[in-house]
PDB file of N, CA and C in Angstrom:
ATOM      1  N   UNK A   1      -7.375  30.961 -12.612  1.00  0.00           N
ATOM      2  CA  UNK A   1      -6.096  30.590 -12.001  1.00  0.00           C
ATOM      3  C   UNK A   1      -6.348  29.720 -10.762  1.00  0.00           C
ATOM      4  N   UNK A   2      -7.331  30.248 -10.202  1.00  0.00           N
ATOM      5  CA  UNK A   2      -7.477  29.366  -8.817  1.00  0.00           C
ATOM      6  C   UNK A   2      -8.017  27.876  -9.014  1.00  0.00           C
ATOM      7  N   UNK A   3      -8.657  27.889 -10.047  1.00  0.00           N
ATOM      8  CA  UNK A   3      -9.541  26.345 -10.512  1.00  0.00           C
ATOM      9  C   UNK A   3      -8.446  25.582 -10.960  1.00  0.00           C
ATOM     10  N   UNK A   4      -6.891  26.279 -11.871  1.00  0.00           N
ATOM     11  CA  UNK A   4      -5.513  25.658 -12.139  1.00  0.00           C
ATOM     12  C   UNK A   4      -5.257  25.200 -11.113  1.00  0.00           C
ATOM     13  N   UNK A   5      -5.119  25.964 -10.144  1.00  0.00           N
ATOM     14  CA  UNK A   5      -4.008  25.388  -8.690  1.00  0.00           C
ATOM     15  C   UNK A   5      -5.185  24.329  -7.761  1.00  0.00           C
ATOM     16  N   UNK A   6      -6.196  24.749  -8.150  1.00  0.00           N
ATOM     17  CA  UNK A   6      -6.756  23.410  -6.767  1.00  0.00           C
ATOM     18  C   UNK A   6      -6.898  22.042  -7.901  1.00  0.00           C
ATOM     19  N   UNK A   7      -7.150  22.035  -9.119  1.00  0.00           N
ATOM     20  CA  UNK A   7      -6.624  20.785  -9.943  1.00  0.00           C
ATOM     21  C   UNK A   7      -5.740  20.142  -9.749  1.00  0.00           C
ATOM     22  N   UNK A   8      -4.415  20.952  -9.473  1.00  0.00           N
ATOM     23  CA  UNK A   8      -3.348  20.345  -9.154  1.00  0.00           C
ATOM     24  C   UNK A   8      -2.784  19.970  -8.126  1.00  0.00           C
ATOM     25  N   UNK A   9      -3.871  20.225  -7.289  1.00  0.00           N
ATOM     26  CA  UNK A   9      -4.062  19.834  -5.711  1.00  0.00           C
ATOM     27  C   UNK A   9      -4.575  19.045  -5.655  1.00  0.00           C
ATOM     28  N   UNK A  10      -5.807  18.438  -6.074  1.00  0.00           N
ATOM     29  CA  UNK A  10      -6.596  17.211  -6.369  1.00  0.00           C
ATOM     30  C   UNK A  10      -5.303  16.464  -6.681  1.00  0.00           C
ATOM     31  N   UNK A  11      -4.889  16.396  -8.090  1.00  0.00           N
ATOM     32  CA  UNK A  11      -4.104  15.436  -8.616  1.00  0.00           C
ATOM     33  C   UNK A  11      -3.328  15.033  -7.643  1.00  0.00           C
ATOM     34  N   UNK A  12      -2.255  15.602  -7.116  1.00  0.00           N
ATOM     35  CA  UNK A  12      -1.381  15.231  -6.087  1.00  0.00           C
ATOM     36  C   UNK A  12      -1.705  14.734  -5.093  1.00  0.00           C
ATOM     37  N   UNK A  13      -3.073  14.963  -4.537  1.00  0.00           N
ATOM     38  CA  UNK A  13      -3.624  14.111  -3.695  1.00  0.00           C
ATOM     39  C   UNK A  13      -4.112  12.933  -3.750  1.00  0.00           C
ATOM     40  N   UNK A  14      -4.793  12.925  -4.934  1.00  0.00           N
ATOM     41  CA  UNK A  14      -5.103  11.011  -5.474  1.00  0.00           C
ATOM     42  C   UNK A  14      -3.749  10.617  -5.656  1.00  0.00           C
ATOM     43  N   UNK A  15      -2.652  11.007  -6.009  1.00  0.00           N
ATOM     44  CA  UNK A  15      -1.309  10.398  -6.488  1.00  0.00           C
ATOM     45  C   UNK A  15      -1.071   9.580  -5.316  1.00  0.00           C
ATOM     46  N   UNK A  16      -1.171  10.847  -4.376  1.00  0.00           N
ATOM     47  CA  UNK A  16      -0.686  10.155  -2.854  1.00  0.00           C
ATOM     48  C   UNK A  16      -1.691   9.487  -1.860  1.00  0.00           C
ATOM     49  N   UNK A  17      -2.892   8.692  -2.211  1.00  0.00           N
ATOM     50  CA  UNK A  17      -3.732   8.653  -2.002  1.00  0.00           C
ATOM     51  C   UNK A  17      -3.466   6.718  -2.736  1.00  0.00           C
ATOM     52  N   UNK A  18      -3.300   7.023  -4.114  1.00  0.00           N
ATOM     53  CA  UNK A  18      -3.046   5.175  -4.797  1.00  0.00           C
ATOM     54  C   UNK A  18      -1.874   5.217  -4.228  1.00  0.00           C
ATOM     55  N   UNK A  19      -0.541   5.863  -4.120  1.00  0.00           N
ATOM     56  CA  UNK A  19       0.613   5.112  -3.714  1.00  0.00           C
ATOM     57  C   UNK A  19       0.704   4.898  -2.036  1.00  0.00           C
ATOM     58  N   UNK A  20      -0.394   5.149  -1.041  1.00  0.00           N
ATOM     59  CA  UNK A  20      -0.652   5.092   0.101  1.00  0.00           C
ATOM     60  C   UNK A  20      -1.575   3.757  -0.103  1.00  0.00           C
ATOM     61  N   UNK A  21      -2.675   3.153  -0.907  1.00  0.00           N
ATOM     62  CA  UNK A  21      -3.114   2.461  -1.039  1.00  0.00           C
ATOM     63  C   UNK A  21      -1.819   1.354  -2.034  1.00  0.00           C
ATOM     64  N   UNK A  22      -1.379   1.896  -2.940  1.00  0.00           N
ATOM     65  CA  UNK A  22      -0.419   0.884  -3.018  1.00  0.00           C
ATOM     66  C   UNK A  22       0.440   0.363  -2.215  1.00  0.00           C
ATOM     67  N   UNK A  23       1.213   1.043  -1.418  1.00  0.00           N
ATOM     68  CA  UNK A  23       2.374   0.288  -0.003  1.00  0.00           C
ATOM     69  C   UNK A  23       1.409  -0.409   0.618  1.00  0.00           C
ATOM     70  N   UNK A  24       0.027  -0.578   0.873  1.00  0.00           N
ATOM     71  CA  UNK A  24      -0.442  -0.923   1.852  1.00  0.00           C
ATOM     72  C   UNK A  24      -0.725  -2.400   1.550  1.00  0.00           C
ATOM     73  N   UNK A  25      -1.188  -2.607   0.369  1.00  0.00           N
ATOM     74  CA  UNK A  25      -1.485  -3.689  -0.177  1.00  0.00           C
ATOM     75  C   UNK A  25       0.115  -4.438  -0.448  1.00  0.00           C
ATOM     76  N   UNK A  26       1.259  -3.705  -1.006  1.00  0.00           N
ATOM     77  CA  UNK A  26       2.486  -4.384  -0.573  1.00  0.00           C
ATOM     78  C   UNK A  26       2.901  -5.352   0.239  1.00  0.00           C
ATOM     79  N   UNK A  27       2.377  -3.911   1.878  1.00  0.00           N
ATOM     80  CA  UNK A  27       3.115  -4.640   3.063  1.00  0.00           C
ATOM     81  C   UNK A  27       2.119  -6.002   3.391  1.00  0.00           C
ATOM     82  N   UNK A  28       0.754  -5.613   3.270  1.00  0.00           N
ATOM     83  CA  UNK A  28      -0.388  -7.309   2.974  1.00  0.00           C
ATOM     84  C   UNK A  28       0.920  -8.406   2.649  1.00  0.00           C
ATOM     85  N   UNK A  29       1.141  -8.457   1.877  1.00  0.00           N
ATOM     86  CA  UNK A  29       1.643  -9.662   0.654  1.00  0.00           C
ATOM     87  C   UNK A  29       2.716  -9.672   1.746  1.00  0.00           C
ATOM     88  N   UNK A  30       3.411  -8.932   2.226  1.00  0.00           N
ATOM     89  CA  UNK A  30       4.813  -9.550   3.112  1.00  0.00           C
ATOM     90  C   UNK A  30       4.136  -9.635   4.252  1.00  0.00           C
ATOM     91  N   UNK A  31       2.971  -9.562   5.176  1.00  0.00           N
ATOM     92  CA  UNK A  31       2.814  -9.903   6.108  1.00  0.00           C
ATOM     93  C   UNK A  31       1.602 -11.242   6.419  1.00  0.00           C
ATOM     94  N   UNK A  32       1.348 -11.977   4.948  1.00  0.00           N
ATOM     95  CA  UNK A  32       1.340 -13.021   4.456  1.00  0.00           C
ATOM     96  C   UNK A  32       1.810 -13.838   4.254  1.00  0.00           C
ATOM     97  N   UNK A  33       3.348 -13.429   3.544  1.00  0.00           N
ATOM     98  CA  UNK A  33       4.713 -14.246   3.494  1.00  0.00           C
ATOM     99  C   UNK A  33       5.000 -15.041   4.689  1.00  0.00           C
ATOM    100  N   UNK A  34       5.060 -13.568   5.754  1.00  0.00           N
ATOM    101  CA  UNK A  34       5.529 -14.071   6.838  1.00  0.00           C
ATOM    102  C   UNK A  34       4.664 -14.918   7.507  1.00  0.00           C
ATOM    103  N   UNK A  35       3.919 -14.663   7.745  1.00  0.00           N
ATOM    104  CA  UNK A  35       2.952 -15.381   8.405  1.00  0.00           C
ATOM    105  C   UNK A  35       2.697 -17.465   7.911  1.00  0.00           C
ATOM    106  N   UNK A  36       3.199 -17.287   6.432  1.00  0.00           N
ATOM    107  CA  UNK A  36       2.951 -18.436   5.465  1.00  0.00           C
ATOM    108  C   UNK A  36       4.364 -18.951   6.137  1.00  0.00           C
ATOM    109  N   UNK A  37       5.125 -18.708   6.123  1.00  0.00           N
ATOM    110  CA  UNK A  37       6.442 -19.298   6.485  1.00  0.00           C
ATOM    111  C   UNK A  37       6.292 -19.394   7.947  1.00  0.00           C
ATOM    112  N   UNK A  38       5.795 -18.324   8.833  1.00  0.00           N
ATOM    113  CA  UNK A  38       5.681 -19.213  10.312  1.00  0.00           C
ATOM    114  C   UNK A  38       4.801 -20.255  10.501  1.00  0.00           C
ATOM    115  N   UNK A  39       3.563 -20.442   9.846  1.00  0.00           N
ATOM    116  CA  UNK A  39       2.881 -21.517   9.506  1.00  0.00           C
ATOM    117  C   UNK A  39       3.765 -22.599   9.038  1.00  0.00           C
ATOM    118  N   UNK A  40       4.466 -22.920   7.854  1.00  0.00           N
ATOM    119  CA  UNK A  40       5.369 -23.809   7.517  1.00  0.00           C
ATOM    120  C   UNK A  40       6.079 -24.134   8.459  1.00  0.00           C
ATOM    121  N   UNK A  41       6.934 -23.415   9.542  1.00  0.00           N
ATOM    122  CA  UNK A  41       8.067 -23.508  10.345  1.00  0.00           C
ATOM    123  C   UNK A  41       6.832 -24.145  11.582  1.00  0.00           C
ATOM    124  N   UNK A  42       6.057 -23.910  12.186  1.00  0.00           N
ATOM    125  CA  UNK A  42       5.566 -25.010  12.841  1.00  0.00           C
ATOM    126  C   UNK A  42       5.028 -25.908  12.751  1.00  0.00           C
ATOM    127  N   UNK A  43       4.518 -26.009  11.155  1.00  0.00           N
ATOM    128  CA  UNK A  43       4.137 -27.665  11.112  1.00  0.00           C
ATOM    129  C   UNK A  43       5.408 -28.671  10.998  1.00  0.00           C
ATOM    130  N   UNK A  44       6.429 -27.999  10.406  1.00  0.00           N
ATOM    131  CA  UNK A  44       7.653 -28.965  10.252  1.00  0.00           C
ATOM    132  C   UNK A  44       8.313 -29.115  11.848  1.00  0.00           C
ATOM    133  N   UNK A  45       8.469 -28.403  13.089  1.00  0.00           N
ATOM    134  CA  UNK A  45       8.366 -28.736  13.749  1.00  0.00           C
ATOM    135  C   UNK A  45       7.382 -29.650  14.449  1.00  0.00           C
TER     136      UNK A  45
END
């Protein structure tokens, strides 16, 4: 029983572990965006 419940403690922890590594790599890509568009906005100035 105890080897059941810490399995399922593992699992839930890698779960939250890729979707902590997933947002992160998200917010990358929008703080790229942004960054790509303030780049744009001062060369056109």
């Amino acid at each position: 029983d105890e080897d059941d419940g810490n399995g399922e403690e593992d699992q839930g922890l890698r779960i939250s572990e890729e979707e902590r590594i997933q947002e992160e790599e998200e917010a990358d890509e929008l703080y790229r965006d942004v960054d790509f568009n303030q780049g744009r906005g001062l060369q056109v100035s």
